[in-house]
PDB file of N, CA and C in Angstrom:
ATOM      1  N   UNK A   1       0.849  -1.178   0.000  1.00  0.00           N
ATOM      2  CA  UNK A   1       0.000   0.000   0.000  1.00  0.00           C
ATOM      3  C   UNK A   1       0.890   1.234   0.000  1.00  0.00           C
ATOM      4  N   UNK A   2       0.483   2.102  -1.551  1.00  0.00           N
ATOM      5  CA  UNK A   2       1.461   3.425  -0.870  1.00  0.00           C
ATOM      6  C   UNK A   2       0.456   4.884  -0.471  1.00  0.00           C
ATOM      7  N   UNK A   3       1.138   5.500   0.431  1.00  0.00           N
ATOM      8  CA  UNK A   3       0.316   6.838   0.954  1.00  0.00           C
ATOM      9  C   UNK A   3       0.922   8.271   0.468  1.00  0.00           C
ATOM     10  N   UNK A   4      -0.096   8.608  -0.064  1.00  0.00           N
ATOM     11  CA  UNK A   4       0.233  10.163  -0.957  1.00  0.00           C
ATOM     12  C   UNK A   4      -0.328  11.108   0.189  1.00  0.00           C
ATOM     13  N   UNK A   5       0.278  11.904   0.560  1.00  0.00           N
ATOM     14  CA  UNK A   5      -0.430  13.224   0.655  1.00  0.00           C
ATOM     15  C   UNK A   5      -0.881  14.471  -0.037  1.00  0.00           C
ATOM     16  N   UNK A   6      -1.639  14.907   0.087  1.00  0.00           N
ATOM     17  CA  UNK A   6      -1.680  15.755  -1.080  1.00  0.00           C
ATOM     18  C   UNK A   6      -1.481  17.404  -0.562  1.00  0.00           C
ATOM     19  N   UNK A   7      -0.594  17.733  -1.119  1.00  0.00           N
ATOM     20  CA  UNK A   7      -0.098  19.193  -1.094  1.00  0.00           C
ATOM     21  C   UNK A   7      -1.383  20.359  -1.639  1.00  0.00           C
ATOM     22  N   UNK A   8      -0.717  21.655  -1.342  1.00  0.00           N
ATOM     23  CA  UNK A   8      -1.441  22.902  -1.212  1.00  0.00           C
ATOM     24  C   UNK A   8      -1.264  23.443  -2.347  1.00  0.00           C
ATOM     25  N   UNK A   9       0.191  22.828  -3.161  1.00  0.00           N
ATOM     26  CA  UNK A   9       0.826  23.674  -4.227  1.00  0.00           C
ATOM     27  C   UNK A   9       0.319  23.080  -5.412  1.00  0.00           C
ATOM     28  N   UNK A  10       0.106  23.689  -6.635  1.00  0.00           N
ATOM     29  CA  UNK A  10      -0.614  22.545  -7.952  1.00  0.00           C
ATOM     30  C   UNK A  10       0.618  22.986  -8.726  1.00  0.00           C
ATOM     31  N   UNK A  11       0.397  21.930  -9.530  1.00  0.00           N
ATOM     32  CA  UNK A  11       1.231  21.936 -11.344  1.00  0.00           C
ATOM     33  C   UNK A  11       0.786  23.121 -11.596  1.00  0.00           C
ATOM     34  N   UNK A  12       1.528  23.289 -12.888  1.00  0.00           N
ATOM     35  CA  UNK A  12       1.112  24.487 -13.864  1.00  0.00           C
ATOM     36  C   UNK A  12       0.296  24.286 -14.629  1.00  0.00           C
ATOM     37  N   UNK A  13      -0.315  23.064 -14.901  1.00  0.00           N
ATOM     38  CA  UNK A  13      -1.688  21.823 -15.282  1.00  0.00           C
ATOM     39  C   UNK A  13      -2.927  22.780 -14.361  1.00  0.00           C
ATOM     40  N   UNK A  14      -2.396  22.714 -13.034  1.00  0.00           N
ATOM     41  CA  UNK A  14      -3.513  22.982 -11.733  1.00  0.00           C
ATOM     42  C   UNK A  14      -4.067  22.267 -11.138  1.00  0.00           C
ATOM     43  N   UNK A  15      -3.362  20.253 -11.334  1.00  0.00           N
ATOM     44  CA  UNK A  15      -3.069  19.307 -10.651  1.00  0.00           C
ATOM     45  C   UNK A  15      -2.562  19.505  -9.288  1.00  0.00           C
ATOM     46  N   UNK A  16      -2.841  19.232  -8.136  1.00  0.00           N
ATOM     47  CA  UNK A  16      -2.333  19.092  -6.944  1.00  0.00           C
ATOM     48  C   UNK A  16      -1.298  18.236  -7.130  1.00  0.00           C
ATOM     49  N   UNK A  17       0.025  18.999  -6.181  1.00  0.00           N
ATOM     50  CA  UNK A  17       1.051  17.953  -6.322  1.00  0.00           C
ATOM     51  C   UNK A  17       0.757  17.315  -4.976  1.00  0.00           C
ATOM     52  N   UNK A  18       1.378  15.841  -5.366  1.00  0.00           N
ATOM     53  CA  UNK A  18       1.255  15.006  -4.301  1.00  0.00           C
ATOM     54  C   UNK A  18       2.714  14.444  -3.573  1.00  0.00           C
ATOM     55  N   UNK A  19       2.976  14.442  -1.900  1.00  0.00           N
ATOM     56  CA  UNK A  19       4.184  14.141  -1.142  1.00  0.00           C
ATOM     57  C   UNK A  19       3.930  12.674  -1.269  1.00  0.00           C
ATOM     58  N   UNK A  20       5.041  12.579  -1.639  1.00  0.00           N
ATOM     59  CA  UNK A  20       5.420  10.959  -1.560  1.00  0.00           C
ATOM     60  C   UNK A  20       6.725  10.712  -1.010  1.00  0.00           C
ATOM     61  N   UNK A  21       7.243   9.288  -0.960  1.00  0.00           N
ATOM     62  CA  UNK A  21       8.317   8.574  -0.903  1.00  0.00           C
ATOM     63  C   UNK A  21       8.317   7.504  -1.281  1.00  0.00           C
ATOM     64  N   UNK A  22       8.020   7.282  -2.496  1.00  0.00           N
ATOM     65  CA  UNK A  22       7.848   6.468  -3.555  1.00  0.00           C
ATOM     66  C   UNK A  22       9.668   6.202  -4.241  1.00  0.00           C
ATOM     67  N   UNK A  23      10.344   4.946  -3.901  1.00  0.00           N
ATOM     68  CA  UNK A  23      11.541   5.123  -4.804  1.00  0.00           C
ATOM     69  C   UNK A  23      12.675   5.848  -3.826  1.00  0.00           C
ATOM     70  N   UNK A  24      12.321   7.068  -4.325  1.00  0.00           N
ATOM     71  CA  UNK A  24      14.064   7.940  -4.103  1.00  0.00           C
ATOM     72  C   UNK A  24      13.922   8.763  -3.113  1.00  0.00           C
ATOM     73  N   UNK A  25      13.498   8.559  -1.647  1.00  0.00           N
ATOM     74  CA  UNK A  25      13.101   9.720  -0.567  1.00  0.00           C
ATOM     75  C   UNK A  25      11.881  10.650  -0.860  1.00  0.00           C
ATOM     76  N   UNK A  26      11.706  11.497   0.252  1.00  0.00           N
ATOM     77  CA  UNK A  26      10.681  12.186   0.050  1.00  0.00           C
ATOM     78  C   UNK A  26      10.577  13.228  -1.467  1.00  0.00           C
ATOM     79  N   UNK A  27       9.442  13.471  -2.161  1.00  0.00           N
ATOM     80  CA  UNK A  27       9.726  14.161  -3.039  1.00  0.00           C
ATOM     81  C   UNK A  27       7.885  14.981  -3.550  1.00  0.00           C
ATOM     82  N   UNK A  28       8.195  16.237  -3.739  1.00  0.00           N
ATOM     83  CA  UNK A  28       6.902  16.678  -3.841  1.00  0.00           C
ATOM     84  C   UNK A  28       6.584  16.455  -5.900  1.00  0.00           C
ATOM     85  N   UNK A  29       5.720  15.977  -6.304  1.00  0.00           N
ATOM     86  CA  UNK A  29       5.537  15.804  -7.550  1.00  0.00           C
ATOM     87  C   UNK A  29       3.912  15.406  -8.329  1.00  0.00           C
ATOM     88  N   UNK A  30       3.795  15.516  -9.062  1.00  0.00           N
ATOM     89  CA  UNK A  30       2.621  15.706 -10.058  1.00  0.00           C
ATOM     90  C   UNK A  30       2.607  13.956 -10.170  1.00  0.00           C
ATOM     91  N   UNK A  31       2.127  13.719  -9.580  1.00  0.00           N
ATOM     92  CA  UNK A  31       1.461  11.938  -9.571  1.00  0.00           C
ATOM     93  C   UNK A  31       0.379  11.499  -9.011  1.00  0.00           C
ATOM     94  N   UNK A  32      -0.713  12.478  -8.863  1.00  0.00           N
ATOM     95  CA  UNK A  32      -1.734  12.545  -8.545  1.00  0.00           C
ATOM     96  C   UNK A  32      -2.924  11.129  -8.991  1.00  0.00           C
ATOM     97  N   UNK A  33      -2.504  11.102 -10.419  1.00  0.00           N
ATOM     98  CA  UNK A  33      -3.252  10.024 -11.082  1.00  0.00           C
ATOM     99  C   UNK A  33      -2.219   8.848 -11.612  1.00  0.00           C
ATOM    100  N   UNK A  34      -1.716   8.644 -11.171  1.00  0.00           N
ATOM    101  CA  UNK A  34      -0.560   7.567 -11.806  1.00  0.00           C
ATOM    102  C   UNK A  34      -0.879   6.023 -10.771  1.00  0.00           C
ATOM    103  N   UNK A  35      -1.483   6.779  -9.782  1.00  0.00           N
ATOM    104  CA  UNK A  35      -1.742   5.199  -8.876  1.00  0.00           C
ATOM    105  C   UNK A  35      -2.989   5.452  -8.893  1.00  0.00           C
ATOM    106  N   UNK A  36      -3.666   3.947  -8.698  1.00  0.00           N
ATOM    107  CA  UNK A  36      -5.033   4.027  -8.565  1.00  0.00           C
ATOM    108  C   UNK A  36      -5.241   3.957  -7.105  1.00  0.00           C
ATOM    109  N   UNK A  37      -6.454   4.916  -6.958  1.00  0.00           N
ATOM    110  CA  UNK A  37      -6.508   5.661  -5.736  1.00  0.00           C
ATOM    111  C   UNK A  37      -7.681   4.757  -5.222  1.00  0.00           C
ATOM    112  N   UNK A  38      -7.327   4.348  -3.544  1.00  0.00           N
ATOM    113  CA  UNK A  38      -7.925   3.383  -3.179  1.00  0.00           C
ATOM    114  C   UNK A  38      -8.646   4.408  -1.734  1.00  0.00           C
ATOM    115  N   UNK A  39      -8.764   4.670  -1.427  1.00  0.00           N
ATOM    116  CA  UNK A  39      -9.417   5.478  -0.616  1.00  0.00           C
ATOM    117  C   UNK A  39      -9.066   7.187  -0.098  1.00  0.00           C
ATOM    118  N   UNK A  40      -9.866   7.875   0.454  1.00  0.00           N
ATOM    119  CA  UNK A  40     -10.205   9.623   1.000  1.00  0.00           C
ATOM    120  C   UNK A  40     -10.067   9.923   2.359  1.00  0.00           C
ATOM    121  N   UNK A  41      -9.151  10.576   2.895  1.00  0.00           N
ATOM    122  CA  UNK A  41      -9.073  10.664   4.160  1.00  0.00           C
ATOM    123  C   UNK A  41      -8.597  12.003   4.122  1.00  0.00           C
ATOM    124  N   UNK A  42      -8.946  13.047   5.490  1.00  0.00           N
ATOM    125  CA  UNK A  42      -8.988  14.110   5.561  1.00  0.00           C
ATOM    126  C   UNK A  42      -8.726  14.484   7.354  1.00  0.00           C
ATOM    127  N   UNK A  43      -7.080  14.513   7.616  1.00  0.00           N
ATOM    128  CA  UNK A  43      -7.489  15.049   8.870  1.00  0.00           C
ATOM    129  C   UNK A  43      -7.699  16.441   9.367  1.00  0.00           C
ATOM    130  N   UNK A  44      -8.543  16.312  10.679  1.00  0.00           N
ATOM    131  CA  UNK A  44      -8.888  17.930  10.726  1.00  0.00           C
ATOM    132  C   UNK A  44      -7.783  19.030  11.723  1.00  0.00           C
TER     133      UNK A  44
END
Protein backbone atom coordinates (compact mmCIF):
# COMPACT_ATOMS: atom_id res chain seq x y z
CA UNK A 1 0.00 0.00 0.00
CA UNK A 2 1.46 3.42 -0.87
CA UNK A 3 0.32 6.84 0.95
CA UNK A 4 0.23 10.16 -0.96
CA UNK A 5 -0.43 13.22 0.66
CA UNK A 6 -1.68 15.75 -1.08
CA UNK A 7 -0.10 19.19 -1.09
CA UNK A 8 -1.44 22.90 -1.21
CA UNK A 9 0.83 23.67 -4.23
CA UNK A 10 -0.61 22.54 -7.95
CA UNK A 11 1.23 21.94 -11.34
CA UNK A 12 1.11 24.49 -13.86
CA UNK A 13 -1.69 21.82 -15.28
CA UNK A 14 -3.51 22.98 -11.73
CA UNK A 15 -3.07 19.31 -10.65
CA UNK A 16 -2.33 19.09 -6.94
CA UNK A 17 1.05 17.95 -6.32
CA UNK A 18 1.25 15.01 -4.30
CA UNK A 19 4.18 14.14 -1.14
CA UNK A 20 5.42 10.96 -1.56
CA UNK A 21 8.32 8.57 -0.90
CA UNK A 22 7.85 6.47 -3.56
CA UNK A 23 11.54 5.12 -4.80
CA UNK A 24 14.06 7.94 -4.10
CA UNK A 25 13.10 9.72 -0.57
CA UNK A 26 10.68 12.19 0.05
CA UNK A 27 9.73 14.16 -3.04
CA UNK A 28 6.90 16.68 -3.84
CA UNK A 29 5.54 15.80 -7.55
CA UNK A 30 2.62 15.71 -10.06
CA UNK A 31 1.46 11.94 -9.57
CA UNK A 32 -1.73 12.54 -8.55
CA UNK A 33 -3.25 10.02 -11.08
CA UNK A 34 -0.56 7.57 -11.81
CA UNK A 35 -1.74 5.20 -8.88
CA UNK A 36 -5.03 4.03 -8.56
CA UNK A 37 -6.51 5.66 -5.74
CA UNK A 38 -7.92 3.38 -3.18
CA UNK A 39 -9.42 5.48 -0.62
CA UNK A 40 -10.20 9.62 1.00
CA UNK A 41 -9.07 10.66 4.16
CA UNK A 42 -8.99 14.11 5.56
CA UNK A 43 -7.49 15.05 8.87
CA UNK A 44 -8.89 17.93 10.73
Amino acid sequence: MRWLIVSDRKSAQGVPLVIHNIGRGAREEDVLFTYPLTGHYRWK
